[in-house]
N, C-alpha and C. Protein backbone atom coordinates (compact mmCIF):
# COMPACT_ATOMS: atom_id res chain seq x y z
N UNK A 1 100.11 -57.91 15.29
CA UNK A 1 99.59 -58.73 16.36
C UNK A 1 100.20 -60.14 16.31
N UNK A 2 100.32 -60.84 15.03
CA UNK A 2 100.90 -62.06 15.20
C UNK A 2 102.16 -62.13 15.60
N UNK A 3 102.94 -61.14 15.15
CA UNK A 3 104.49 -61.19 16.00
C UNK A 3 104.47 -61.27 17.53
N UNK A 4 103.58 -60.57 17.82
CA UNK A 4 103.58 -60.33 19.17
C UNK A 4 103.12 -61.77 19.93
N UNK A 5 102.59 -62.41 18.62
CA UNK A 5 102.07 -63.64 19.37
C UNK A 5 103.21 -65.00 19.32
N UNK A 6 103.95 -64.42 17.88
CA UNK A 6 104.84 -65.58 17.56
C UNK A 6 106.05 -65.35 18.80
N UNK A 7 105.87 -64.42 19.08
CA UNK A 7 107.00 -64.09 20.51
C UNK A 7 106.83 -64.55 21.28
N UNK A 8 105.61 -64.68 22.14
CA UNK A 8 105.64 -65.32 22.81
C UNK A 8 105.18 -66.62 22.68
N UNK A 9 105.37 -67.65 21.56
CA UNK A 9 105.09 -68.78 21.61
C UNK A 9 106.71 -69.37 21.34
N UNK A 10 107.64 -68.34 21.24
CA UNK A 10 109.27 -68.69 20.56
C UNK A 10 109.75 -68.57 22.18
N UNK A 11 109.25 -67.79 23.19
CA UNK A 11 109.61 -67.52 24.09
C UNK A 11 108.99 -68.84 25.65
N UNK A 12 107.91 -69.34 25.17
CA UNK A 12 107.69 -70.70 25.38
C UNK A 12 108.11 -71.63 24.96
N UNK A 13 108.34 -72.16 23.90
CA UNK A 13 109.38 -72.80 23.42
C UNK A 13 110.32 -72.69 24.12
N UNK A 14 111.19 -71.81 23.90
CA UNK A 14 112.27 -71.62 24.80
C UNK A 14 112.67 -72.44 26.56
N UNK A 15 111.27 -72.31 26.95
CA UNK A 15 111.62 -72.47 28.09
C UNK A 15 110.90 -73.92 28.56
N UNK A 16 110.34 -74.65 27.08
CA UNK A 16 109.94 -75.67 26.96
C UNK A 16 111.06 -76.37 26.66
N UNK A 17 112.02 -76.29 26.00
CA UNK A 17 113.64 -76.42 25.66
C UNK A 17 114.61 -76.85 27.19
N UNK A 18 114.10 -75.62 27.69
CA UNK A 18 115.43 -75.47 28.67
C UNK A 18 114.76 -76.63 29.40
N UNK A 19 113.51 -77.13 30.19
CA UNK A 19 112.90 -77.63 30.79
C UNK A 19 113.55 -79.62 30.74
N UNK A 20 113.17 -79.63 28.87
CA UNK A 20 113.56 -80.76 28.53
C UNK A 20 114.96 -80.77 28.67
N UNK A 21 116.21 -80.06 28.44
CA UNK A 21 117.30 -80.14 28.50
C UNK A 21 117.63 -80.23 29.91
N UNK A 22 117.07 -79.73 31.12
CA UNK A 22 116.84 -80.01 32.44
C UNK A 22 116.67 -81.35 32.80
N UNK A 23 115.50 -82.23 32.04
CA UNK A 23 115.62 -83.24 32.76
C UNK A 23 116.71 -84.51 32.38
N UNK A 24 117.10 -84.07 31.11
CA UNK A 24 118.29 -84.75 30.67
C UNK A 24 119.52 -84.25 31.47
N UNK A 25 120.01 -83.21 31.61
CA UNK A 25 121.18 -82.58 32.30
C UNK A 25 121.37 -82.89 33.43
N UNK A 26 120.10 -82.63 34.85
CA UNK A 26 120.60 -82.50 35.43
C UNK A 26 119.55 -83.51 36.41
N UNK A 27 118.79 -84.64 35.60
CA UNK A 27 118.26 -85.06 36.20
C UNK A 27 118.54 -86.64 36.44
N UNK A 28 118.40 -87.25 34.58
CA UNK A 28 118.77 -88.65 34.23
C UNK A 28 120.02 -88.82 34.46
N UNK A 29 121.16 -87.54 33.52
CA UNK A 29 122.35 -87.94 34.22
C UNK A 29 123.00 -88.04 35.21
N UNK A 30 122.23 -87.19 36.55
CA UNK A 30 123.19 -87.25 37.81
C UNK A 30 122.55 -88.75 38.28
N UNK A 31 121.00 -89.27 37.93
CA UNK A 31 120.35 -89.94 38.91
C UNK A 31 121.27 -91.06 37.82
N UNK A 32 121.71 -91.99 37.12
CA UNK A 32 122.85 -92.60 36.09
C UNK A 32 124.30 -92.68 37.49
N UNK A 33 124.64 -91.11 37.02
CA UNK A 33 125.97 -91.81 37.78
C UNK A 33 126.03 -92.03 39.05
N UNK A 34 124.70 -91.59 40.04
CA UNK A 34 124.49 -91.84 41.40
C UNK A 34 124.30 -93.65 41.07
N UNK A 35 123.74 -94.14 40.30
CA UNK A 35 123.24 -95.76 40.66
C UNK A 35 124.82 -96.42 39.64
N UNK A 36 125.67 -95.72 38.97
CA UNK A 36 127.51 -96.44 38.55
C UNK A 36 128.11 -96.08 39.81
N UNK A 37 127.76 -95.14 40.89
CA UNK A 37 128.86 -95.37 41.75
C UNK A 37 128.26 -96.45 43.15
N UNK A 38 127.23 -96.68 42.77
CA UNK A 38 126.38 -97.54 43.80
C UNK A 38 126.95 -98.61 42.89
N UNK A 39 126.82 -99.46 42.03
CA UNK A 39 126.91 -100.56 41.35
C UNK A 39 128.52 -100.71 41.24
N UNK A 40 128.99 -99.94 41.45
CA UNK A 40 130.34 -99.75 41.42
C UNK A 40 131.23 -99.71 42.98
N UNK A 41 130.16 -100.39 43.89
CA UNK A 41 130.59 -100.39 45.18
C UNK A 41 130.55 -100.04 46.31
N UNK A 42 130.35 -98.23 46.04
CA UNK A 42 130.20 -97.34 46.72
C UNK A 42 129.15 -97.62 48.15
N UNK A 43 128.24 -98.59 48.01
CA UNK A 43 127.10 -99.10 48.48
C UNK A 43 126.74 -100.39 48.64
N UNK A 44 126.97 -101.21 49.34
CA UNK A 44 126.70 -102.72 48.96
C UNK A 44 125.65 -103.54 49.51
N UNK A 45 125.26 -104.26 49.31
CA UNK A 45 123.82 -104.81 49.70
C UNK A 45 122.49 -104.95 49.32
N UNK A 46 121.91 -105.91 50.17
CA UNK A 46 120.12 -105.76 49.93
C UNK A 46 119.59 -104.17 49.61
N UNK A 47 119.82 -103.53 50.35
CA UNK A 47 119.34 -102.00 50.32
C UNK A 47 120.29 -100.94 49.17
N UNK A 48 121.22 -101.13 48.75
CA UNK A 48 121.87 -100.98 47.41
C UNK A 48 121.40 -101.21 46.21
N UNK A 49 120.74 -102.59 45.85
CA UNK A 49 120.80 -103.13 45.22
C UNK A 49 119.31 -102.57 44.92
N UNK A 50 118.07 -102.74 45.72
CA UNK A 50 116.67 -101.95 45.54
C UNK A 50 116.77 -100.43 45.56
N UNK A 51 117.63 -99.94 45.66
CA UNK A 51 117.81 -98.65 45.51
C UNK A 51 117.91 -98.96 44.30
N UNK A 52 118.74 -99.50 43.39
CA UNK A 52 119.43 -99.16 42.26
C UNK A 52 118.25 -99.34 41.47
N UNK A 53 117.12 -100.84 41.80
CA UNK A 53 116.61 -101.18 41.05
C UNK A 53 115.30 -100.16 40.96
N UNK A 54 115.35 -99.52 41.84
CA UNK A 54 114.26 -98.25 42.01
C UNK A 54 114.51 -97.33 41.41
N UNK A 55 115.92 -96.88 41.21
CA UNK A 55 116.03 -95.14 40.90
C UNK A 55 116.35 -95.61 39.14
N UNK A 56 116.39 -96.77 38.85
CA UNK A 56 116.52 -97.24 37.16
C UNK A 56 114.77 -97.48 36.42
N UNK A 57 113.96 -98.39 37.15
CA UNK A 57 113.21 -98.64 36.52
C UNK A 57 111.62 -97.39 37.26
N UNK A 58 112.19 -96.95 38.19
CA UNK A 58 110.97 -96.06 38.53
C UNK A 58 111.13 -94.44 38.47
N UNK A 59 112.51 -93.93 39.16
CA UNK A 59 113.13 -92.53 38.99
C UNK A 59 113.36 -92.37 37.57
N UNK A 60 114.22 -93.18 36.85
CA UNK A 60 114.32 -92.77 35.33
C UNK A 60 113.59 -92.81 34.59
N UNK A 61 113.00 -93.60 34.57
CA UNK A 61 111.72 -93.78 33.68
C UNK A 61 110.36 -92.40 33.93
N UNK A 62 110.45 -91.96 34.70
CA UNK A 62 109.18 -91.08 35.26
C UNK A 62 110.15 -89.54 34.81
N UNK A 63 111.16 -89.54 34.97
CA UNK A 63 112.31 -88.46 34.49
C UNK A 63 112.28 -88.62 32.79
N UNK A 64 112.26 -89.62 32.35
CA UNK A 64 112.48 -89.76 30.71
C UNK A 64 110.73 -89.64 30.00
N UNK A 65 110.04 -90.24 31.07
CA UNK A 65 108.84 -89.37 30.45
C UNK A 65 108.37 -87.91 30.79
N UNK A 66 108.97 -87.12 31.57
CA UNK A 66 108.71 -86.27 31.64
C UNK A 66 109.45 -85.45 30.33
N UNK A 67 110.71 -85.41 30.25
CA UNK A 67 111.25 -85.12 29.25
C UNK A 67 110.67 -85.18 27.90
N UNK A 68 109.87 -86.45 28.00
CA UNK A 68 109.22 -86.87 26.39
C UNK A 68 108.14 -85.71 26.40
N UNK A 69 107.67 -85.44 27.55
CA UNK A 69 106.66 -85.05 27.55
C UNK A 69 106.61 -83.78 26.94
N UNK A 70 107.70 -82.82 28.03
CA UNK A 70 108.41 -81.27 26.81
C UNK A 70 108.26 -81.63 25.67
N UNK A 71 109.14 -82.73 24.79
CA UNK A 71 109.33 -82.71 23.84
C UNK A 71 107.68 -82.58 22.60
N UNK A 72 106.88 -83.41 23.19
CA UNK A 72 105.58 -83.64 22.76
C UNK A 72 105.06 -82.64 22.42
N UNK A 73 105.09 -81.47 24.01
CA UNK A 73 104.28 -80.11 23.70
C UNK A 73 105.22 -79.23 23.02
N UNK A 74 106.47 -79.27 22.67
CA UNK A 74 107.39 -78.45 21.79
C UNK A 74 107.03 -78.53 20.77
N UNK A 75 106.78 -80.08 20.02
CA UNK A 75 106.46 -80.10 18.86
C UNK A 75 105.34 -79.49 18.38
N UNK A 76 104.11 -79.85 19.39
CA UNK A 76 102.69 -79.54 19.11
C UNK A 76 102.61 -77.84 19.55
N UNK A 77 103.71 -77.78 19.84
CA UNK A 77 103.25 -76.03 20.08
C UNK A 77 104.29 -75.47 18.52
N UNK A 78 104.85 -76.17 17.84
CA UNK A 78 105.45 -75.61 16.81
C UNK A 78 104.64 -75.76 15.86
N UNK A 79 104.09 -77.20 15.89
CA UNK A 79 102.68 -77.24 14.61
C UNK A 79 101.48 -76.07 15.43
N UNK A 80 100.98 -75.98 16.03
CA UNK A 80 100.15 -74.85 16.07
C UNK A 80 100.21 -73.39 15.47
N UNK A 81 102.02 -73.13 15.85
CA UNK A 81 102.45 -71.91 15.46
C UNK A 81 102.40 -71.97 14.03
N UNK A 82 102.65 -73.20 12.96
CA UNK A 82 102.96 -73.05 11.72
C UNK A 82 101.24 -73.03 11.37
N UNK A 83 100.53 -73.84 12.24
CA UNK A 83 99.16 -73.30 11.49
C UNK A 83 98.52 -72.11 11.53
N UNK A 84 98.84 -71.04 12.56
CA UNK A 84 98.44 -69.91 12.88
C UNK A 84 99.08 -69.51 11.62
N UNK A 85 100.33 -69.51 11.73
CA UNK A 85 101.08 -68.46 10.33
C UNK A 85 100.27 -68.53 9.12
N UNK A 86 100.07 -70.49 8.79
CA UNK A 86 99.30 -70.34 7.37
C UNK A 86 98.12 -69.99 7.07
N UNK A 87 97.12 -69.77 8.35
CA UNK A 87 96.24 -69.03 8.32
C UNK A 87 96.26 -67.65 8.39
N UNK A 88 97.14 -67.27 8.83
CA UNK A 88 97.55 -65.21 8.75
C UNK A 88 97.59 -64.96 7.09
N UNK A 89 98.56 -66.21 6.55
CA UNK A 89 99.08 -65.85 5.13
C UNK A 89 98.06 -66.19 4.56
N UNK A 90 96.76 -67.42 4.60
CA UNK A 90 95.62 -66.85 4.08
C UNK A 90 94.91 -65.60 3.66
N UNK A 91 94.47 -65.44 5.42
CA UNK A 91 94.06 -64.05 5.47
C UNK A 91 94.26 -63.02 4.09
N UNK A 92 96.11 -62.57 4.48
CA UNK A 92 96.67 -61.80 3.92
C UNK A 92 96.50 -61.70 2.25
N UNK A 93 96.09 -63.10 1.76
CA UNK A 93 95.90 -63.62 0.38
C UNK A 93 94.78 -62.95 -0.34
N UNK A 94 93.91 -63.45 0.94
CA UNK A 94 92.09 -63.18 0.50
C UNK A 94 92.25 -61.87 0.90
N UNK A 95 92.82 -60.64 1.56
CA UNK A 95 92.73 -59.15 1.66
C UNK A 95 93.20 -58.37 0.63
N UNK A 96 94.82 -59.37 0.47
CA UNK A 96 95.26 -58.50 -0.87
C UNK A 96 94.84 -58.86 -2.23
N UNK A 97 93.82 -59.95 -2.30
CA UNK A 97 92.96 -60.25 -3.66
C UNK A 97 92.02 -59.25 -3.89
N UNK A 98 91.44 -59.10 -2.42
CA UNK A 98 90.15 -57.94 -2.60
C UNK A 98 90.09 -56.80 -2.86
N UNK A 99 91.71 -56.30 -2.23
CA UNK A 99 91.94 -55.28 -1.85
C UNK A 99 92.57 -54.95 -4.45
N UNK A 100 92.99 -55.99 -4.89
CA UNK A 100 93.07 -55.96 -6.19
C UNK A 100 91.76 -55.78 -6.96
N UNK A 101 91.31 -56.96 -6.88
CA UNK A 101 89.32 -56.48 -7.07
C UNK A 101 89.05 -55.70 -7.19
N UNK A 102 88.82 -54.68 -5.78
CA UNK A 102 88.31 -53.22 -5.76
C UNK A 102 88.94 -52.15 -6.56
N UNK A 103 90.28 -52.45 -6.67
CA UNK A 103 91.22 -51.47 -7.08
C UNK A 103 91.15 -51.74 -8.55
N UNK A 104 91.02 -52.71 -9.34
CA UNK A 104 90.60 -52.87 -10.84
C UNK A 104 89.35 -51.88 -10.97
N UNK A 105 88.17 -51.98 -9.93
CA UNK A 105 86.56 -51.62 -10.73
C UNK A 105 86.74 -50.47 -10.24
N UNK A 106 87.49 -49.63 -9.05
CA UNK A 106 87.54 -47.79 -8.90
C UNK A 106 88.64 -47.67 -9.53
């Protein structure tokens, strides 16, 4: 049963991964070189210039916490998984102690 569970928490992960690598890939960096080719000319003006200062301190920032955010529940879903395990290997401790116990006195 726990495999079945560690699967699908490796298989969340996973796509807790791809998610965060998403907003780095294809989010911070395109919205980056969209505001170097604006600052770089492409665009000039009052309305350039609040664009830029918008998609830096409000688009990226809301993109880089989202990202943090994957990262947060990646971690906390990896400490969960390692506490489930050390509680299985409990378990397994206190069964195969008992399971010695019994097997000493029959």
């Amino acid at each position: 049963m726990m495999t079945c569970i560690f699967s699908q928490i490796s298989g969340a992960l996973n796509m807790i991964n791809g998610a965060q690598n998403l907003f780095e890939s294809a989010i911070i960096v395109v919205a980056r070189g969209i505001v170097a080719q604006v600052t770089g000319g492409i665009w000039r003006g009052n309305g350039a210039n609040k664009f830029v200062e918008m998609v830096n301190t409000q688009f990226i920032s809301l993109a880089t916490t989202g990202q943090t955010n994957c990262q947060g529940t990646g971690n906390n879903l990896n400490l969960a998984q390692q506490i489930v395990q050390d509680g299985d290997n409990m378990a397994n401790g206190i069964v195969n102690d008992l399971e010695n116990f019994f097997s000493s006195i029959f």
